[in-house]
PDB file of N, CA and C in Angstrom:
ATOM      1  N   UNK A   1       0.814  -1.179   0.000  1.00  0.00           N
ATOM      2  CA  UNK A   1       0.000   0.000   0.000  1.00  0.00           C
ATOM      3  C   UNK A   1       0.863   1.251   0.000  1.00  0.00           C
ATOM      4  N   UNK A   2       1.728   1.275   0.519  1.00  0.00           N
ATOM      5  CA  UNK A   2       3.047   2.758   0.983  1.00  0.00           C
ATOM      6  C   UNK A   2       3.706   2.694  -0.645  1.00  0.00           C
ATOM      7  N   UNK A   3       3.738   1.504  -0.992  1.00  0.00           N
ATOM      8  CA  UNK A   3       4.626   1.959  -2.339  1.00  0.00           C
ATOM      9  C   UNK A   3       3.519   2.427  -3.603  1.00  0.00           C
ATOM     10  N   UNK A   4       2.705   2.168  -3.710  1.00  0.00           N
ATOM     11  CA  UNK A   4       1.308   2.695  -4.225  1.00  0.00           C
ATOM     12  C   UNK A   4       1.168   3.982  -4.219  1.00  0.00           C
ATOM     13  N   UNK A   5       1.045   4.367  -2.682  1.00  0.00           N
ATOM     14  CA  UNK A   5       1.241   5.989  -2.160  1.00  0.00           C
ATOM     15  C   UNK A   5       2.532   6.757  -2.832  1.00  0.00           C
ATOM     16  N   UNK A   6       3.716   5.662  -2.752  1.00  0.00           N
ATOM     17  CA  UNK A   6       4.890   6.612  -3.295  1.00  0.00           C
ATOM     18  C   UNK A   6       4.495   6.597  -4.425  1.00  0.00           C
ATOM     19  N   UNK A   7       4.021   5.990  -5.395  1.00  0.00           N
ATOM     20  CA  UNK A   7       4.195   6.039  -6.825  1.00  0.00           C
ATOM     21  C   UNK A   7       3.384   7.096  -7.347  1.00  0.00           C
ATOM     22  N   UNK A   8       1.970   7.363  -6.718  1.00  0.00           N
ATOM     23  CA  UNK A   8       0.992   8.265  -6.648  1.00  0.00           C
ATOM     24  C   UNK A   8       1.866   9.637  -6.628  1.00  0.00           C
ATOM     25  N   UNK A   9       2.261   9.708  -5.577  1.00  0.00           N
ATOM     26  CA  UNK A   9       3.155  10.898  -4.875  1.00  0.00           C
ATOM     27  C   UNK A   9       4.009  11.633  -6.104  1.00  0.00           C
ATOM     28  N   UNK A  10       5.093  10.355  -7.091  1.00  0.00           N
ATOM     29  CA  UNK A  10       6.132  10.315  -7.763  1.00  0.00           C
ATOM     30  C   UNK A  10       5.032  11.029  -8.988  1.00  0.00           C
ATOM     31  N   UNK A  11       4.155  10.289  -9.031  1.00  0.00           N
ATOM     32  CA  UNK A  11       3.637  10.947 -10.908  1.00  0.00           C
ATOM     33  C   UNK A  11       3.033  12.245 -10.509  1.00  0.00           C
ATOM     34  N   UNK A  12       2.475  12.473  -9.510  1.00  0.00           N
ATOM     35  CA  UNK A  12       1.919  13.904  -9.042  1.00  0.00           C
ATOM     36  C   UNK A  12       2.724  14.412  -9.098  1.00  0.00           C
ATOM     37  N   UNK A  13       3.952  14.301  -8.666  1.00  0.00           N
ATOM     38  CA  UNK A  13       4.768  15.518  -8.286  1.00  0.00           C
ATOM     39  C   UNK A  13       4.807  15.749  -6.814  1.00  0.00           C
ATOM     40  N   UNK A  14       4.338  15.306  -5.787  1.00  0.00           N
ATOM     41  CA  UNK A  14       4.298  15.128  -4.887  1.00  0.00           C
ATOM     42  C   UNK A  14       5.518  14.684  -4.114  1.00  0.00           C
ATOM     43  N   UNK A  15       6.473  14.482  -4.556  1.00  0.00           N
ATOM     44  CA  UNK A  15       7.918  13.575  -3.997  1.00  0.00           C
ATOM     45  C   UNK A  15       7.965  15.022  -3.294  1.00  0.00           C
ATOM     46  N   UNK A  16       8.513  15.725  -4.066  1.00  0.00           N
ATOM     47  CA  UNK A  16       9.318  16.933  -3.901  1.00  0.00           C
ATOM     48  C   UNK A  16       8.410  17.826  -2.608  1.00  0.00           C
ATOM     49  N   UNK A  17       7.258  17.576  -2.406  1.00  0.00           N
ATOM     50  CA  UNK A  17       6.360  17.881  -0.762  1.00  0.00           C
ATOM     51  C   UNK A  17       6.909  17.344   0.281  1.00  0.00           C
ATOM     52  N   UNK A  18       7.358  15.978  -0.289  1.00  0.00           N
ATOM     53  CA  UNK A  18       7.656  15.076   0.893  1.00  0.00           C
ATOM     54  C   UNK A  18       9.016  15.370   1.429  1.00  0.00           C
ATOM     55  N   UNK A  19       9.737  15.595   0.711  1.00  0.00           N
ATOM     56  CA  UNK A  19      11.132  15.598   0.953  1.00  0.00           C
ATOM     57  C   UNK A  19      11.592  17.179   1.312  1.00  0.00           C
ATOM     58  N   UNK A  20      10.857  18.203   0.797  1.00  0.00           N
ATOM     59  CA  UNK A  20      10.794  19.627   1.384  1.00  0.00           C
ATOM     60  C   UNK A  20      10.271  19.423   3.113  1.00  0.00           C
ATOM     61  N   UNK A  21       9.183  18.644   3.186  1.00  0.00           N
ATOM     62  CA  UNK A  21       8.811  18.515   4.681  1.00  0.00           C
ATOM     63  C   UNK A  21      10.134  17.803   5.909  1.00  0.00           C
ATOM     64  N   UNK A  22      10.598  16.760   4.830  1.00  0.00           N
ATOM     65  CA  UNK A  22      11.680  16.324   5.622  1.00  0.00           C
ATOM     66  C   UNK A  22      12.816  17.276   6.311  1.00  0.00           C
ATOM     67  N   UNK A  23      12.730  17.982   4.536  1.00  0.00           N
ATOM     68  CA  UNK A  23      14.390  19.130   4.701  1.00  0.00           C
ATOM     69  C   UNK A  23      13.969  20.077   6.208  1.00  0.00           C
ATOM     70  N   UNK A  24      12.502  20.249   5.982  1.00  0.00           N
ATOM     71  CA  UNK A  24      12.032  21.728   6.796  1.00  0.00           C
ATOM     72  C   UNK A  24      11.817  20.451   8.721  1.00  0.00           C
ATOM     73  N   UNK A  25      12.049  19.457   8.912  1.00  0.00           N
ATOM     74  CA  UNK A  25      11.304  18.748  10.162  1.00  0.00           C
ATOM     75  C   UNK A  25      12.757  19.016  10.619  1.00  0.00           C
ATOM     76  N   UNK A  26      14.307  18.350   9.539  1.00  0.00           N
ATOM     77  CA  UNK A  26      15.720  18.072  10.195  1.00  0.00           C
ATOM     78  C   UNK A  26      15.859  19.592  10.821  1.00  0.00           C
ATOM     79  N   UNK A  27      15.590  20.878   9.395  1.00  0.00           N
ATOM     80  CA  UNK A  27      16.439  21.868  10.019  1.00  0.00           C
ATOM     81  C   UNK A  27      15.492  22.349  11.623  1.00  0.00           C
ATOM     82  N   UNK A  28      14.487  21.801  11.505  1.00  0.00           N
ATOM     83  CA  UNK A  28      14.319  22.350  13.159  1.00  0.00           C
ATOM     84  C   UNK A  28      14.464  21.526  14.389  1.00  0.00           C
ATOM     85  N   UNK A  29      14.993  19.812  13.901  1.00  0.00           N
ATOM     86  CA  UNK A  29      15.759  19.077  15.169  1.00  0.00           C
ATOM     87  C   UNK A  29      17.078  20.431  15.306  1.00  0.00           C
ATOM     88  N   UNK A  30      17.757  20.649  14.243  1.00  0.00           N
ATOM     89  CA  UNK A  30      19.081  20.742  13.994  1.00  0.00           C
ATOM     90  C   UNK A  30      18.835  22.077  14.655  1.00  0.00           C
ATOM     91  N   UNK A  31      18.385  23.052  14.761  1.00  0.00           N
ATOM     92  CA  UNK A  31      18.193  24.601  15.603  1.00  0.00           C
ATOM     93  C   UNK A  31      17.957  24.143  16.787  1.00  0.00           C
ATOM     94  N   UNK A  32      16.916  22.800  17.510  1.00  0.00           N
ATOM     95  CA  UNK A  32      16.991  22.878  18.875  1.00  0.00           C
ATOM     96  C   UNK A  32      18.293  21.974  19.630  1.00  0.00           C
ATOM     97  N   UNK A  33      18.977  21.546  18.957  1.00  0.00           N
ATOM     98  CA  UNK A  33      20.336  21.024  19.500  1.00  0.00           C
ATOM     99  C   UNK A  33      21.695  22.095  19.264  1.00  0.00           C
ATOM    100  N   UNK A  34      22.063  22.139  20.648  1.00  0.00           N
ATOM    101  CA  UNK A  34      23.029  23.340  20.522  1.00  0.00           C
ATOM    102  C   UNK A  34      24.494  22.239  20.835  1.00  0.00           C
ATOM    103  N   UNK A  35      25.303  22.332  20.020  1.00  0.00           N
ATOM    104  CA  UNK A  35      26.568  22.053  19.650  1.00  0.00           C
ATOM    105  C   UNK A  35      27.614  22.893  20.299  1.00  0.00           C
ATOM    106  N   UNK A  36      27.269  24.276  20.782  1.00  0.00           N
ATOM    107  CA  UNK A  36      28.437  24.878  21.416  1.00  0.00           C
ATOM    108  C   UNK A  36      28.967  23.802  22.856  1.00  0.00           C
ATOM    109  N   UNK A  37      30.162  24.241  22.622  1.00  0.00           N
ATOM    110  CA  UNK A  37      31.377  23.418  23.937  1.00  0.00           C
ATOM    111  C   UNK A  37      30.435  24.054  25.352  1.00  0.00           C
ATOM    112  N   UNK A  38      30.783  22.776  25.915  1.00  0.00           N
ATOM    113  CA  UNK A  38      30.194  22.834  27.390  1.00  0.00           C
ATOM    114  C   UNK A  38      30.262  23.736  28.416  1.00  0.00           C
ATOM    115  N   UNK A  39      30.225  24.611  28.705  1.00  0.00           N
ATOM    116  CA  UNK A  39      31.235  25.851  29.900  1.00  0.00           C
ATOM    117  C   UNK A  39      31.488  24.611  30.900  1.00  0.00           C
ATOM    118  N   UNK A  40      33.196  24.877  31.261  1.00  0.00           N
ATOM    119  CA  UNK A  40      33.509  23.998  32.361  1.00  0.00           C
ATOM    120  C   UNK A  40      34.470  25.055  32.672  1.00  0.00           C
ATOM    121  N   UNK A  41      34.155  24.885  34.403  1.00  0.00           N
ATOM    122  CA  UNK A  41      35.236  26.254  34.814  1.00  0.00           C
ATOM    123  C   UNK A  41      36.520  25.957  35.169  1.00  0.00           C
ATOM    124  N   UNK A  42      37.134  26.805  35.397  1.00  0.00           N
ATOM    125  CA  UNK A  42      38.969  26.529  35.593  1.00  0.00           C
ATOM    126  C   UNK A  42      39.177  25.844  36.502  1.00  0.00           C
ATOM    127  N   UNK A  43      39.850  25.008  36.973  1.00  0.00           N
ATOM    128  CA  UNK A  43      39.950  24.271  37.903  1.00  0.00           C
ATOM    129  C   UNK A  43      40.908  25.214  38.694  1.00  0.00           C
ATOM    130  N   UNK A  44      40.579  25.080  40.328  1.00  0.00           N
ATOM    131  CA  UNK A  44      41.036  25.964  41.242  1.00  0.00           C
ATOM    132  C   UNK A  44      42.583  25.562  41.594  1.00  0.00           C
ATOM    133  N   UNK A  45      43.470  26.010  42.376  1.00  0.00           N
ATOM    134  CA  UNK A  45      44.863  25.543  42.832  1.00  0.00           C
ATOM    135  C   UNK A  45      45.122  24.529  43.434  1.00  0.00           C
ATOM    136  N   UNK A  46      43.851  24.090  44.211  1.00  0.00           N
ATOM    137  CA  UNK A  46      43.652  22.354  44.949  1.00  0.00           C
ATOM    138  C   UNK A  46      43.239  21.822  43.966  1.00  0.00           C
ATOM    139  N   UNK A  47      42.717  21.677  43.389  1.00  0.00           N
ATOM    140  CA  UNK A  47      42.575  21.082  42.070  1.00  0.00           C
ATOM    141  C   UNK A  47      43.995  20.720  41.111  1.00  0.00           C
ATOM    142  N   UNK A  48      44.901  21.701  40.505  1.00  0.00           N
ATOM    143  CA  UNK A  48      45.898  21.173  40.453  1.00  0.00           C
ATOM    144  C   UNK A  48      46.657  20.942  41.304  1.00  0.00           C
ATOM    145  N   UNK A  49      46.903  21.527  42.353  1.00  0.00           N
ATOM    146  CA  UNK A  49      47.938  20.762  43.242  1.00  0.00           C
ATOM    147  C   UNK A  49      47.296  18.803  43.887  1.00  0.00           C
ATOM    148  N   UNK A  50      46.415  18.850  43.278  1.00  0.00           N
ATOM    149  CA  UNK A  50      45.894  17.271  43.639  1.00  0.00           C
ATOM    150  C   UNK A  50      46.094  16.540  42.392  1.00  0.00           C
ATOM    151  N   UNK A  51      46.048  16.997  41.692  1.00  0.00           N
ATOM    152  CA  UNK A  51      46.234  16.205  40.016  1.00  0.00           C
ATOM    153  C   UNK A  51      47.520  16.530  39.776  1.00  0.00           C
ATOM    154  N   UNK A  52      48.248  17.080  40.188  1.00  0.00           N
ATOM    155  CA  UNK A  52      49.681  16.966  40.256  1.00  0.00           C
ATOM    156  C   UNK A  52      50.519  16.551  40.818  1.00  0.00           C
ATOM    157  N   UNK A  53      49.785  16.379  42.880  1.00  0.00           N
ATOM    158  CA  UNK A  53      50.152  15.821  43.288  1.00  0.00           C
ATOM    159  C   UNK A  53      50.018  14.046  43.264  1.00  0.00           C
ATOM    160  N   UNK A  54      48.678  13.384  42.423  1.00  0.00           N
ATOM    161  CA  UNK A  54      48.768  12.493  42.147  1.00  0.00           C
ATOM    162  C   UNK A  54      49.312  11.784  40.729  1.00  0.00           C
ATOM    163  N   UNK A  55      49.444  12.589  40.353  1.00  0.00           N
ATOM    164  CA  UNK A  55      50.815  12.042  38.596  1.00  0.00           C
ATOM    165  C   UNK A  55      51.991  11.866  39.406  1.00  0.00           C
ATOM    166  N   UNK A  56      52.309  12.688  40.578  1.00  0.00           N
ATOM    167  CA  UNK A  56      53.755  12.576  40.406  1.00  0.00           C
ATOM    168  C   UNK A  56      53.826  11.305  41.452  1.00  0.00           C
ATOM    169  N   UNK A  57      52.507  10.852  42.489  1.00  0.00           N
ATOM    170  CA  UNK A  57      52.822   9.801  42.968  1.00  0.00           C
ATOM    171  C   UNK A  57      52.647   8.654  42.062  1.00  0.00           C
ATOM    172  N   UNK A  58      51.827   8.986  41.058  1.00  0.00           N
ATOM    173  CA  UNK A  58      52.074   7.839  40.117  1.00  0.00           C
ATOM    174  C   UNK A  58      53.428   7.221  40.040  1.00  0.00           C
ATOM    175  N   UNK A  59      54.083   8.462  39.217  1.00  0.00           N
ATOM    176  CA  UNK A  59      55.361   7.993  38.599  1.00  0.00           C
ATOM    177  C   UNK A  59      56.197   7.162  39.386  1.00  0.00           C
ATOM    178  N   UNK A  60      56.137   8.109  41.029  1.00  0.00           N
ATOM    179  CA  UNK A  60      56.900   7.223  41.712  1.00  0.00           C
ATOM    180  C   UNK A  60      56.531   6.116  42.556  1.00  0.00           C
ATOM    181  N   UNK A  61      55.193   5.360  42.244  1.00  0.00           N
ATOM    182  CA  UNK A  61      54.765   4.057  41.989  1.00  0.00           C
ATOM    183  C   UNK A  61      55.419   3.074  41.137  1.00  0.00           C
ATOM    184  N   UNK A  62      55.478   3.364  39.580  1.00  0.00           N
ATOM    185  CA  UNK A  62      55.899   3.334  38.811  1.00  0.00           C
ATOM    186  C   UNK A  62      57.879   2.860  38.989  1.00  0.00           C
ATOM    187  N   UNK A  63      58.591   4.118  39.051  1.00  0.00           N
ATOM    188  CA  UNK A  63      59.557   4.046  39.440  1.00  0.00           C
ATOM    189  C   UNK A  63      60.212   2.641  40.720  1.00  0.00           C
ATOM    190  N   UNK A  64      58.835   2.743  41.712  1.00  0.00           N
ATOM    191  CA  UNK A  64      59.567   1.556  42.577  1.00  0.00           C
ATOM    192  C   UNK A  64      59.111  -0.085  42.265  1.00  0.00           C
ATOM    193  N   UNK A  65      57.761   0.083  41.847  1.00  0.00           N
ATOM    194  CA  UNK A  65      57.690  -1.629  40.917  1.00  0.00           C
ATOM    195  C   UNK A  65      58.870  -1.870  39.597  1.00  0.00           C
ATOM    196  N   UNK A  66      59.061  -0.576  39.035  1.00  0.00           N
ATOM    197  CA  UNK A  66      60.673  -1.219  37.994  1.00  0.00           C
ATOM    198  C   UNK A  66      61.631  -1.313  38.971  1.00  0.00           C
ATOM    199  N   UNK A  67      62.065  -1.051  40.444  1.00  0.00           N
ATOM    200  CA  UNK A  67      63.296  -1.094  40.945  1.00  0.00           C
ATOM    201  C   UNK A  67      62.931  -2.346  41.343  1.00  0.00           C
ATOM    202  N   UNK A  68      61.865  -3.349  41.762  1.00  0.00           N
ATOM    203  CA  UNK A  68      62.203  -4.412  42.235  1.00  0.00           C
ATOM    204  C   UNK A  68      61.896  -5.339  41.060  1.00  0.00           C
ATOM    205  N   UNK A  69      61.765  -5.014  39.728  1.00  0.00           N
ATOM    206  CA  UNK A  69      61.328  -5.999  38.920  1.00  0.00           C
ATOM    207  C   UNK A  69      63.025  -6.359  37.921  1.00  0.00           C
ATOM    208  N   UNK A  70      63.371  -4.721  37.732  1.00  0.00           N
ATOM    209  CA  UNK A  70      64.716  -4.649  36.879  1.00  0.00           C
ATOM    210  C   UNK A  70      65.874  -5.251  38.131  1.00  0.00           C
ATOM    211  N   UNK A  71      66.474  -6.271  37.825  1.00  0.00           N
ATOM    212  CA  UNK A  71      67.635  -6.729  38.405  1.00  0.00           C
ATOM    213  C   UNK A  71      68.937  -5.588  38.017  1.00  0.00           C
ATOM    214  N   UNK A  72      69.754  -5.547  39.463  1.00  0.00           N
ATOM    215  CA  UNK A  72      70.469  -4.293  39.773  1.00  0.00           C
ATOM    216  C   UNK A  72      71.858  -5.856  39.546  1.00  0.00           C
ATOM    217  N   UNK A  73      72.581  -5.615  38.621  1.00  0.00           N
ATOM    218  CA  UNK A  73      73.885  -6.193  38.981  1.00  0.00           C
ATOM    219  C   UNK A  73      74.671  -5.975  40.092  1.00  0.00           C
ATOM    220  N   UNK A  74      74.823  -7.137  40.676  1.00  0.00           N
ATOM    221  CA  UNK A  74      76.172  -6.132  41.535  1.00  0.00           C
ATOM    222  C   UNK A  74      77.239  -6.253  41.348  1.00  0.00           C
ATOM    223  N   UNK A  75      78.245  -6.008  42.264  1.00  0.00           N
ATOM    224  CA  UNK A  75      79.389  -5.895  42.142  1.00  0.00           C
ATOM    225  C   UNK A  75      80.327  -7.104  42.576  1.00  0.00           C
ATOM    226  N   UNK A  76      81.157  -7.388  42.070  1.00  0.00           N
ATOM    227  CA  UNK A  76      81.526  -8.699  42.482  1.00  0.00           C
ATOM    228  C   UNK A  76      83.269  -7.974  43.486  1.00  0.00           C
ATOM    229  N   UNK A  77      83.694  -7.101  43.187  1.00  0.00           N
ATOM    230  CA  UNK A  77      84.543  -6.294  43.872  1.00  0.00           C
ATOM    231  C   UNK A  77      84.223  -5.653  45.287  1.00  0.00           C
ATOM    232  N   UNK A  78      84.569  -6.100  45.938  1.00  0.00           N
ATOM    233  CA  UNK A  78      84.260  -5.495  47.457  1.00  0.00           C
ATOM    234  C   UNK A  78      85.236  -4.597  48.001  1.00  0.00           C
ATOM    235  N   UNK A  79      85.642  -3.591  47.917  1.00  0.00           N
ATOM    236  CA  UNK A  79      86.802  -2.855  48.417  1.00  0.00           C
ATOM    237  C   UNK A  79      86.508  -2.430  49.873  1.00  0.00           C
ATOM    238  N   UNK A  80      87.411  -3.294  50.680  1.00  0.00           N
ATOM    239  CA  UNK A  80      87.940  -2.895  52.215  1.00  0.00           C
ATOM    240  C   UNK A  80      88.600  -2.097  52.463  1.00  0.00           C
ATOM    241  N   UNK A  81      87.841  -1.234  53.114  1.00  0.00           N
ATOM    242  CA  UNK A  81      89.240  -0.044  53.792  1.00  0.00           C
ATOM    243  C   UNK A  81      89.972  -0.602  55.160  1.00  0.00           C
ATOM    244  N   UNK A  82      89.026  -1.224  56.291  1.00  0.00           N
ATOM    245  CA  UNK A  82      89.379  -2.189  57.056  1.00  0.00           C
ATOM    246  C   UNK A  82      89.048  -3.841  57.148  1.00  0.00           C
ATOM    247  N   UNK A  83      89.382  -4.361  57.854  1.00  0.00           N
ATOM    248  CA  UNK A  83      89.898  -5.490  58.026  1.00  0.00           C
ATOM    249  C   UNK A  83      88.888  -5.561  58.718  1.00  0.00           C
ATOM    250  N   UNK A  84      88.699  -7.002  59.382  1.00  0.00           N
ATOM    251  CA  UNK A  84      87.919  -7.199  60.828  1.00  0.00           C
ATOM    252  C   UNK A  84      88.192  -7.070  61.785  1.00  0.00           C
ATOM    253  N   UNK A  85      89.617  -6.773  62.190  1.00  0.00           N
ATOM    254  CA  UNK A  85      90.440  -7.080  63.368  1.00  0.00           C
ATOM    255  C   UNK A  85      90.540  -5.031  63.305  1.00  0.00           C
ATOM    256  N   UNK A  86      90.580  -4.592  61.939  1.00  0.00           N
ATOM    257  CA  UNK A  86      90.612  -2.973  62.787  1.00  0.00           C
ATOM    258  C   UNK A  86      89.378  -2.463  63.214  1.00  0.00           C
ATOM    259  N   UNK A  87      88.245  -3.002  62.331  1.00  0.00           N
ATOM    260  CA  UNK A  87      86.734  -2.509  62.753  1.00  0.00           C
ATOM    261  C   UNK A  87      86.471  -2.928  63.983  1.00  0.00           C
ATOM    262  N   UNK A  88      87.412  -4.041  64.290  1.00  0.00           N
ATOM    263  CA  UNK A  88      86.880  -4.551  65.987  1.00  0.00           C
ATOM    264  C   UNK A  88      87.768  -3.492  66.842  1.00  0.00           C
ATOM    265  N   UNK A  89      88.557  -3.362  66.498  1.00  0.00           N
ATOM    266  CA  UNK A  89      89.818  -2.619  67.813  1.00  0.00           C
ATOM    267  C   UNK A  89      89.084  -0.786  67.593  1.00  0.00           C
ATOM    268  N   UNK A  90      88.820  -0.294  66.500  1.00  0.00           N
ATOM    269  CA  UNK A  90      87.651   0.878  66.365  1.00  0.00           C
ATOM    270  C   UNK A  90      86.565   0.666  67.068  1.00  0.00           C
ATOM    271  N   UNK A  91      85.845  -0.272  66.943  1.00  0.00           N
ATOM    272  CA  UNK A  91      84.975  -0.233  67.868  1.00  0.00           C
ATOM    273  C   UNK A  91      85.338  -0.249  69.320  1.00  0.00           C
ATOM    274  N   UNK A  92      86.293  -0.897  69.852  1.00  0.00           N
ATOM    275  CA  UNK A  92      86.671  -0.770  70.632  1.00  0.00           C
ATOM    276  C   UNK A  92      86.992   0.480  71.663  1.00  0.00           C
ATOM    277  N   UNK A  93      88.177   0.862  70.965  1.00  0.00           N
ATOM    278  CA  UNK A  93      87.945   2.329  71.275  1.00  0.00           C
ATOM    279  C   UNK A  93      87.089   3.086  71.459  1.00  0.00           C
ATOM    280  N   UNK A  94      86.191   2.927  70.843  1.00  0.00           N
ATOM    281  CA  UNK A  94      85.132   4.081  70.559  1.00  0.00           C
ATOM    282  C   UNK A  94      84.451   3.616  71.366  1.00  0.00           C
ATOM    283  N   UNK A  95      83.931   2.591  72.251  1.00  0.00           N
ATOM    284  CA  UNK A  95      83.046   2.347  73.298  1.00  0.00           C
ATOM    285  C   UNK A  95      84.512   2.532  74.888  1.00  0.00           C
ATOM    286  N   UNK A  96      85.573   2.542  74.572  1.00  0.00           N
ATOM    287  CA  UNK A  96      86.500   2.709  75.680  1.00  0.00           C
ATOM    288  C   UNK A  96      86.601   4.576  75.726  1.00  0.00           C
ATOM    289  N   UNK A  97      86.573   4.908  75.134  1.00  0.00           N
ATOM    290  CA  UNK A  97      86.425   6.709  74.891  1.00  0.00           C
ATOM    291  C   UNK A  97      84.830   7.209  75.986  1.00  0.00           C
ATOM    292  N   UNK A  98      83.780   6.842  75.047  1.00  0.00           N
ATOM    293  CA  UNK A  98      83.024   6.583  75.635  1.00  0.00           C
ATOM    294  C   UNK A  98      82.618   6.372  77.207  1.00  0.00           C
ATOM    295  N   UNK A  99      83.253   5.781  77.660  1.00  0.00           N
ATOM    296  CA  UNK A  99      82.735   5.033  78.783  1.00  0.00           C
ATOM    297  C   UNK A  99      84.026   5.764  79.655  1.00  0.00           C
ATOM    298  N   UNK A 100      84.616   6.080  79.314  1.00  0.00           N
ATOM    299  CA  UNK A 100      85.961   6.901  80.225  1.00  0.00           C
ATOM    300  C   UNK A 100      86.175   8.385  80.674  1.00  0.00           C
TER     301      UNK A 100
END
């Protein structure tokens, strides 16, 4: 039955009603939707100092899961300045100073 109607429509001349009504229904969705950007206001100094202060604890989240994940070579060189026998006789002293 609708394609009947269109065909009616088509030999009348009638298309061109239909599709003017369309053009004229969009442009007045299209006038009541407003597209301008949202007003959003500046964010205050607690505001960044909180979003700044939480990036930077990010990072150093960040920073300490790679320190225990990245293996730290060490050193296979141990350089002694003392011995055991002077760190003991230093200590020594230093609790005989002490106590005197």
């Amino acid at each position: 039955m609708q394609l009947l109607d269109h065909m009616k429509l088509a030999l009348e001349g009638g298309e061109s009603e239909e599709t003017d009504r369309r053009q004229q229904a969009a442009e007045v969705m299209a006038s009541d939707l407003d597209f301008s950007p949202p007003e959003v206001p500046e964010p205050t100094f607690l505001e960044n100092l909180l979003r700044y202060g939480l990036f930077l604890g990010a990072i150093f989240q960040l920073i300490c899961v790679l320190a225990i994940i990245v293996p730290v070579p060490k050193s296979h060189e141990v350089l002694e300045f003392f011995s055991e026998e002077d760190l003991f006789f230093i200590a020594c002293m230093v609790i005989l100073k002490r106590y005197s």
